[in-house]
N, C-alpha and C. Protein backbone atom coordinates (compact mmCIF):
# COMPACT_ATOMS: atom_id res chain seq x y z
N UNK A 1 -1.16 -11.30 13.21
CA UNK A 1 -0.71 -10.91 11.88
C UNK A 1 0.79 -10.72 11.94
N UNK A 2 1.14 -10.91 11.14
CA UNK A 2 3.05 -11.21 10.86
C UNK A 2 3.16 -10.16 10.23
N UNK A 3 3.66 -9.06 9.76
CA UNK A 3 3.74 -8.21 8.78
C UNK A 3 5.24 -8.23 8.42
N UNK A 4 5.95 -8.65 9.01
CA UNK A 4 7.37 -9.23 8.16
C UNK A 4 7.31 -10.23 6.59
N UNK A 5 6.02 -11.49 7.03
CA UNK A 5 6.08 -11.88 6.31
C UNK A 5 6.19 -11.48 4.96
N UNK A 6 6.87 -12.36 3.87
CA UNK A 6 6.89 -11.30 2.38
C UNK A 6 6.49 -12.43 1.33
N UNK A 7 5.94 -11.53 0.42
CA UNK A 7 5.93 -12.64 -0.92
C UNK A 7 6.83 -11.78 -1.82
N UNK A 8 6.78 -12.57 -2.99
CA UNK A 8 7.19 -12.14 -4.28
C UNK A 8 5.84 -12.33 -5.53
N UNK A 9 5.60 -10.85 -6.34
CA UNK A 9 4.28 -10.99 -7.04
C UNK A 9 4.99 -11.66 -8.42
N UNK A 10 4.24 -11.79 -9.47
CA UNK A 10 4.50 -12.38 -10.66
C UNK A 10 5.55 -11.10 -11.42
N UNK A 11 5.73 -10.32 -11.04
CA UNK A 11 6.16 -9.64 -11.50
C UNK A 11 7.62 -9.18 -10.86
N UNK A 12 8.00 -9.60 -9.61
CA UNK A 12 8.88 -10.31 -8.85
C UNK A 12 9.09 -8.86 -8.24
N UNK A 13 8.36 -7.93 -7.84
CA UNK A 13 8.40 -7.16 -6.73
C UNK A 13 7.73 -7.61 -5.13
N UNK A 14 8.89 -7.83 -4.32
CA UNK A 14 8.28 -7.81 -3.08
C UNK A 14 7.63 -7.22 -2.40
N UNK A 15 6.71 -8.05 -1.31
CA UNK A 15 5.31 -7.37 -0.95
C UNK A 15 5.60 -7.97 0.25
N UNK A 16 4.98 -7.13 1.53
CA UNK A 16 4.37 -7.74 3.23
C UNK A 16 3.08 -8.03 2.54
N UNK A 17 3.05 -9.48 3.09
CA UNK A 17 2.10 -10.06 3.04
C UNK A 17 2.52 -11.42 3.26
N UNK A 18 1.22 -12.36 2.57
CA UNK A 18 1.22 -14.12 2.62
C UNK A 18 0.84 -14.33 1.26
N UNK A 19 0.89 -15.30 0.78
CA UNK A 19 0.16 -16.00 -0.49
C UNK A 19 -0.83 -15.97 -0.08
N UNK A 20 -1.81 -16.10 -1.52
CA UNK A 20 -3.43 -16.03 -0.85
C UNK A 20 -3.51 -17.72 -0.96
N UNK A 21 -4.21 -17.76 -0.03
CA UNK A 21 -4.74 -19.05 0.50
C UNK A 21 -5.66 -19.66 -0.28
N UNK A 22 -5.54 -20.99 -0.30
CA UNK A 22 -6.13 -21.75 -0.73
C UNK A 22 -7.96 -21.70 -0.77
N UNK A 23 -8.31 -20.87 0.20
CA UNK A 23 -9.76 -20.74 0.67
C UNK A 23 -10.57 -19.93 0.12
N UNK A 24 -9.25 -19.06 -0.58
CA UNK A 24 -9.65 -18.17 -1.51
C UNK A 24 -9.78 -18.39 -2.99
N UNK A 25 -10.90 -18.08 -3.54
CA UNK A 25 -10.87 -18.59 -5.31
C UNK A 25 -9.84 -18.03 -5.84
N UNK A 26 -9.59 -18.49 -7.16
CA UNK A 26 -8.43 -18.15 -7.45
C UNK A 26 -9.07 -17.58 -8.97
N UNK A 27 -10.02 -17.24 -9.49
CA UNK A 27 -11.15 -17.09 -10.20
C UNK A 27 -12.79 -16.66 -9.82
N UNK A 28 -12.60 -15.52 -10.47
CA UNK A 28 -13.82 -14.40 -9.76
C UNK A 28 -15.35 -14.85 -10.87
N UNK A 29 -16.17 -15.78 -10.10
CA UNK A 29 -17.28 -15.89 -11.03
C UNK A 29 -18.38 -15.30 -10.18
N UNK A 30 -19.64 -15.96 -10.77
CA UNK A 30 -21.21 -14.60 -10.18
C UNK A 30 -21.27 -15.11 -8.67
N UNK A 31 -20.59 -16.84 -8.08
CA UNK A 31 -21.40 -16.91 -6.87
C UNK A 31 -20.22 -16.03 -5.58
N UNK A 32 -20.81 -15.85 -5.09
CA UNK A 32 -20.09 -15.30 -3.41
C UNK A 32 -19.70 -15.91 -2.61
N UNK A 33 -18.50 -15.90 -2.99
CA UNK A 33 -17.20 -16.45 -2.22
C UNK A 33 -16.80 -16.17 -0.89
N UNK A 34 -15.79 -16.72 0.19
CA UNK A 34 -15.55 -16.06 1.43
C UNK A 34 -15.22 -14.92 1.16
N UNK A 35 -14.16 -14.64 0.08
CA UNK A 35 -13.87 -13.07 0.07
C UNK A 35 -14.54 -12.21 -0.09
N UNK A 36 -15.58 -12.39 -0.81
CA UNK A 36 -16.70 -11.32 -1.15
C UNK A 36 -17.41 -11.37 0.46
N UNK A 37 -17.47 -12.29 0.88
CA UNK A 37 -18.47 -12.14 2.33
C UNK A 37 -17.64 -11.33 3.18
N UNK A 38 -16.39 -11.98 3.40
CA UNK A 38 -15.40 -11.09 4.16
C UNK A 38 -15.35 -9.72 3.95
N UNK A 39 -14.90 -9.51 2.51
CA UNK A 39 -14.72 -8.11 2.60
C UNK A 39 -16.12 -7.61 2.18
N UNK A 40 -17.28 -7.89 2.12
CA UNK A 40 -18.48 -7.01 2.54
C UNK A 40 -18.80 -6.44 4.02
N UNK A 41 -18.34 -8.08 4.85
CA UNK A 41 -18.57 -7.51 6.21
C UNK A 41 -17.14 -6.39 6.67
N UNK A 42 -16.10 -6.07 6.51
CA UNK A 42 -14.95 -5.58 6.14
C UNK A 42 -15.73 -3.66 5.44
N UNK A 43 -16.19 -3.98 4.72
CA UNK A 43 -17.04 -2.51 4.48
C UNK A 43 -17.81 -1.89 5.33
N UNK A 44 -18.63 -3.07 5.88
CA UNK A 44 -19.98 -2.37 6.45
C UNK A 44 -18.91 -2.05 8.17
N UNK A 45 -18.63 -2.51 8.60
CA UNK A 45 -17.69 -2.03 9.62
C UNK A 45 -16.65 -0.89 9.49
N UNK A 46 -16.15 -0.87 8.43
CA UNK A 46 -15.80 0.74 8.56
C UNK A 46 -16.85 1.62 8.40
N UNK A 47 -17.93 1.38 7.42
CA UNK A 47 -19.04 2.60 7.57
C UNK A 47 -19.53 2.89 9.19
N UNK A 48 -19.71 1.67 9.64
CA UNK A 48 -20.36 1.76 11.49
C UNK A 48 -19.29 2.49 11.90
N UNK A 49 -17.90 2.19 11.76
CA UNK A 49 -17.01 3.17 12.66
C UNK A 49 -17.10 4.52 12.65
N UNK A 50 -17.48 5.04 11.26
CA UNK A 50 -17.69 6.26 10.76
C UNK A 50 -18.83 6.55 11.19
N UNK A 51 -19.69 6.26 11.26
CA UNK A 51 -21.05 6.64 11.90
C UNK A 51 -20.75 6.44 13.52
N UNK A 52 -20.50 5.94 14.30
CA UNK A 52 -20.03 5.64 15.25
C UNK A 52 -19.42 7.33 15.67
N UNK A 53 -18.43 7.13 15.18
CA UNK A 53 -17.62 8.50 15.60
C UNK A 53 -18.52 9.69 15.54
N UNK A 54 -18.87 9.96 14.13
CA UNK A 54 -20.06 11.22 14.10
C UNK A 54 -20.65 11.03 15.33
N UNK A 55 -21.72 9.90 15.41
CA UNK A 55 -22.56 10.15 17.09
C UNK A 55 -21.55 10.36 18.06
N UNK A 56 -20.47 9.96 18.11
CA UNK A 56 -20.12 10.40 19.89
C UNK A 56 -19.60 12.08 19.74
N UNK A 57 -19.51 12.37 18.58
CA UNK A 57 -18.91 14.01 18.71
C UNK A 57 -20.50 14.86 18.76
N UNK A 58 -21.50 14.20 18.85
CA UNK A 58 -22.31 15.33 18.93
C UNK A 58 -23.44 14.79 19.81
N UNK A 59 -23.09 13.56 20.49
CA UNK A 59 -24.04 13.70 21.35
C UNK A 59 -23.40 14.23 22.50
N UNK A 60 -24.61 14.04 23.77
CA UNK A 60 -24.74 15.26 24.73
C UNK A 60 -24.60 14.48 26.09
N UNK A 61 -25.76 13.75 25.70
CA UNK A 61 -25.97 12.89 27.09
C UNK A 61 -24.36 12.01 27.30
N UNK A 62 -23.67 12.77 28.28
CA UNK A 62 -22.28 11.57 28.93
C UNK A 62 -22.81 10.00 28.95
N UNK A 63 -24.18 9.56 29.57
CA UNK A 63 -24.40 7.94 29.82
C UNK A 63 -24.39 7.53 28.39
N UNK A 64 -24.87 8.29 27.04
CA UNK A 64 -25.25 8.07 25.87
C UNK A 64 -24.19 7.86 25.32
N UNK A 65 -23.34 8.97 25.65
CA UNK A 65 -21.83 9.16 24.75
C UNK A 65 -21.14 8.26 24.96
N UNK A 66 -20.96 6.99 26.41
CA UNK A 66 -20.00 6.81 26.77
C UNK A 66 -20.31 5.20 26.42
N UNK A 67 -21.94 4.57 26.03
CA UNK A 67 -22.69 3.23 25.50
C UNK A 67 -21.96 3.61 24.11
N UNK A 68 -22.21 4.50 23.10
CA UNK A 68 -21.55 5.08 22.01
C UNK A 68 -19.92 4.33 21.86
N UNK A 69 -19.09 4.88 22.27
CA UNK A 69 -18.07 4.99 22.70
C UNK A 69 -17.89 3.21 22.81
N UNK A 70 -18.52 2.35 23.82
CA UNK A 70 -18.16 1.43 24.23
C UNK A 70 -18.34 0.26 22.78
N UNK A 71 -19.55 0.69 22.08
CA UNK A 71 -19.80 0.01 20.92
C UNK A 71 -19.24 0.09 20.37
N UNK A 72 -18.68 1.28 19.41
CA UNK A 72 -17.10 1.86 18.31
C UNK A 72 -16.11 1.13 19.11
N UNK A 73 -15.84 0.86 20.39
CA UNK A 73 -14.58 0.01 20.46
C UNK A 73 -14.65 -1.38 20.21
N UNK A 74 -15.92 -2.10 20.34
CA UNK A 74 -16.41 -3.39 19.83
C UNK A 74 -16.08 -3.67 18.64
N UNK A 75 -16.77 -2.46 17.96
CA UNK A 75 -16.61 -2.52 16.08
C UNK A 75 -15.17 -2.69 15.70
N UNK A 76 -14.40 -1.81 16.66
CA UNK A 76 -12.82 -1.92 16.16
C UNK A 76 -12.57 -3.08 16.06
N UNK A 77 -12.37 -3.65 17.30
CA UNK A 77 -11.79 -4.62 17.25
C UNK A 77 -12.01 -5.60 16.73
N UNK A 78 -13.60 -5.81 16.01
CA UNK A 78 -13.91 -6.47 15.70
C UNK A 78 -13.59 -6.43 13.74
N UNK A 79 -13.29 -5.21 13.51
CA UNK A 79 -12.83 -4.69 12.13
C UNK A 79 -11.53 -5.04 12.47
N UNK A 80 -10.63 -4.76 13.15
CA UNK A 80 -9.10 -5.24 13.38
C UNK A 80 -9.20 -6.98 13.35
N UNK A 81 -9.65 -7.53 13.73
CA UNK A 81 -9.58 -9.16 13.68
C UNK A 81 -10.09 -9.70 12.61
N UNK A 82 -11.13 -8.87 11.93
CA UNK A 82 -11.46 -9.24 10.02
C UNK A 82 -10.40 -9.27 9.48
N UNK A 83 -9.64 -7.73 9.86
CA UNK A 83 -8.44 -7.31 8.38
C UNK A 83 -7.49 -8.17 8.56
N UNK A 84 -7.42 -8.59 9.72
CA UNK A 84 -6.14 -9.81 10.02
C UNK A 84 -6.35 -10.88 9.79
N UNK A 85 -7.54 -11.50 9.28
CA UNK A 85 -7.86 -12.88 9.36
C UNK A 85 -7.96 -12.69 7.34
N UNK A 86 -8.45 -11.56 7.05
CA UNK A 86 -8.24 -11.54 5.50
C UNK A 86 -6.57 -11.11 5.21
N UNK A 87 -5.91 -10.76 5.41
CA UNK A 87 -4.40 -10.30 5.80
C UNK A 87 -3.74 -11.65 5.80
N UNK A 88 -3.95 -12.82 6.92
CA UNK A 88 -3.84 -14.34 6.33
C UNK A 88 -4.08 -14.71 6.03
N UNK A 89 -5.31 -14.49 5.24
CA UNK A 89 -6.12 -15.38 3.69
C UNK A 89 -4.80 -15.04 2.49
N UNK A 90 -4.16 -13.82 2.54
CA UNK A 90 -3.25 -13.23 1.30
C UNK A 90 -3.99 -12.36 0.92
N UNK A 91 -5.33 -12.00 1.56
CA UNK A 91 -6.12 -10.85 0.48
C UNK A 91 -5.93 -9.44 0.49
N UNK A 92 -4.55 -9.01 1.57
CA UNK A 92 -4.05 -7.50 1.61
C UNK A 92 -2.65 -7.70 1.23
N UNK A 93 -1.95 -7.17 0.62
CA UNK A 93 -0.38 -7.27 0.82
C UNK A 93 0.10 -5.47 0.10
N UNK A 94 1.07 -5.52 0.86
CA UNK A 94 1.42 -4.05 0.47
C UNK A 94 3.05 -3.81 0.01
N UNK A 95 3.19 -3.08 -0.65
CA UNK A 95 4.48 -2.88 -1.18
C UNK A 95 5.62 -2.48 -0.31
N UNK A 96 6.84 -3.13 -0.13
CA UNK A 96 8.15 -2.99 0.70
C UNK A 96 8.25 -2.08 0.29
N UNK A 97 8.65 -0.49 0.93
CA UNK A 97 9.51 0.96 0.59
C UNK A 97 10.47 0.31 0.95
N UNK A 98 11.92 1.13 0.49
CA UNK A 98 13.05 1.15 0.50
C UNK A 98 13.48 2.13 1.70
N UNK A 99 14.35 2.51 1.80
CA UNK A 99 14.70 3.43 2.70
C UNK A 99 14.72 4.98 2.42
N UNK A 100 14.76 5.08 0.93
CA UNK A 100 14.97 6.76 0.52
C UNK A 100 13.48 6.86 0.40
N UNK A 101 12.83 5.92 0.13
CA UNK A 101 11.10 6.28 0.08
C UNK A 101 10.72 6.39 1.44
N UNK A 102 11.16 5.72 2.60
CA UNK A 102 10.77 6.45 3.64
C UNK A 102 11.20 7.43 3.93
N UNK A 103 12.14 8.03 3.62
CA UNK A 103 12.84 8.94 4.20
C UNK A 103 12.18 10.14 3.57
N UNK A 104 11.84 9.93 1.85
CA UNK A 104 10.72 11.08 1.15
C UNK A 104 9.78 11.78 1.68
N UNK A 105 8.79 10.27 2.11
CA UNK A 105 7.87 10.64 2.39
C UNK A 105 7.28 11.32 3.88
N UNK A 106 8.93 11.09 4.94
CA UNK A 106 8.84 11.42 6.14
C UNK A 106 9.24 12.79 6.04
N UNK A 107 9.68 13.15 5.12
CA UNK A 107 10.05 15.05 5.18
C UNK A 107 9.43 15.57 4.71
N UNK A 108 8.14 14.67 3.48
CA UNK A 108 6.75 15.59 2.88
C UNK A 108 5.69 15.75 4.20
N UNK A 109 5.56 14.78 4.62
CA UNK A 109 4.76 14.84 6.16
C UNK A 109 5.36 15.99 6.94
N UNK A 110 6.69 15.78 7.38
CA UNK A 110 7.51 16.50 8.42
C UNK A 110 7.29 17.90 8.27
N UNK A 111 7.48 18.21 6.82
CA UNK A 111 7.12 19.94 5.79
C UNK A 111 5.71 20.49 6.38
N UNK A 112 4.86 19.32 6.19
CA UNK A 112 3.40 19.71 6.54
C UNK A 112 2.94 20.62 7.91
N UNK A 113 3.64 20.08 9.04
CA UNK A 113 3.54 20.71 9.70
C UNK A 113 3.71 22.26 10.19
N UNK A 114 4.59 23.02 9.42
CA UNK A 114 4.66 24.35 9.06
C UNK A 114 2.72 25.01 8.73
N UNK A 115 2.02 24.08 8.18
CA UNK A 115 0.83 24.68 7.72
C UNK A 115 -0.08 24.42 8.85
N UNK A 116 0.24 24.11 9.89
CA UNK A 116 -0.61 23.34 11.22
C UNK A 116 -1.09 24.27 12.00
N UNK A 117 -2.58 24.97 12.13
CA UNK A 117 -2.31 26.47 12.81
C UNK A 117 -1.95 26.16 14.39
N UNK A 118 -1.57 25.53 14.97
CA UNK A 118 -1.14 25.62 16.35
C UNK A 118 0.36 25.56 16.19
N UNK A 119 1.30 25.57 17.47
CA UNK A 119 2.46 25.62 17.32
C UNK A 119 2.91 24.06 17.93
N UNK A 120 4.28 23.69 17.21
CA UNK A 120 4.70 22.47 17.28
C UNK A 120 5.21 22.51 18.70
């Protein structure tokens, strides 16, 4: 995944991202498209991660916890190589911040930590 890459939307704000690809409809009708398949399988893999995690925080058995454990890293990666392969379809793109928007939002975070009950 490139995340430099940029488009421009119709509305001529720049975005990281790609154009969406050709593979993708360009018109949403009743049948199920790659995208709809993609990003269904794209859902059901973050739910497994989430379930995933719950079991390894409460199971017991170490041999159990650690088969657990080995599967959630499967799922990742296997959820990381979806979002990237839909990511070069064009089907994620996200908005360029500027520099004072990072800089905002790094001192609303930065603030937060004051409320953190351990010490920094």
């Amino acid at each position: 995944m490139i995340s430099e890459s940029t488009v421009t939307s119709k509305s001529g704000v720049q975005k990281i991202g790609k154009p969406v690809s050709n593979e993708l409809p360009t018109v949403k009708d009743a049948n199920i498209n790659l995208r709809d398949r993609l990003n269904d399988i794209l859902t059901t893999e973050k739910h497994n991660l989430v379930n995933y995690q719950i079991a390894i925080n409460e199971l017991i058995n170490e041999d159990l916890k650690q088969c657990a454990i080995d599967n959630r890293n499967r799922h990742q990666d296997f959820h990381n190589r979806l979002f990237i392969e839909l990511f070069n379809l064009g089907e994620y793109q996200a908005d360029i911040a500027s520099a004072p928007q990072i800089k905002d939002t790094y001192e609303v975070f930065n603030n937060y930590k004051t409320q953190l009950p351990y010490k920094q």
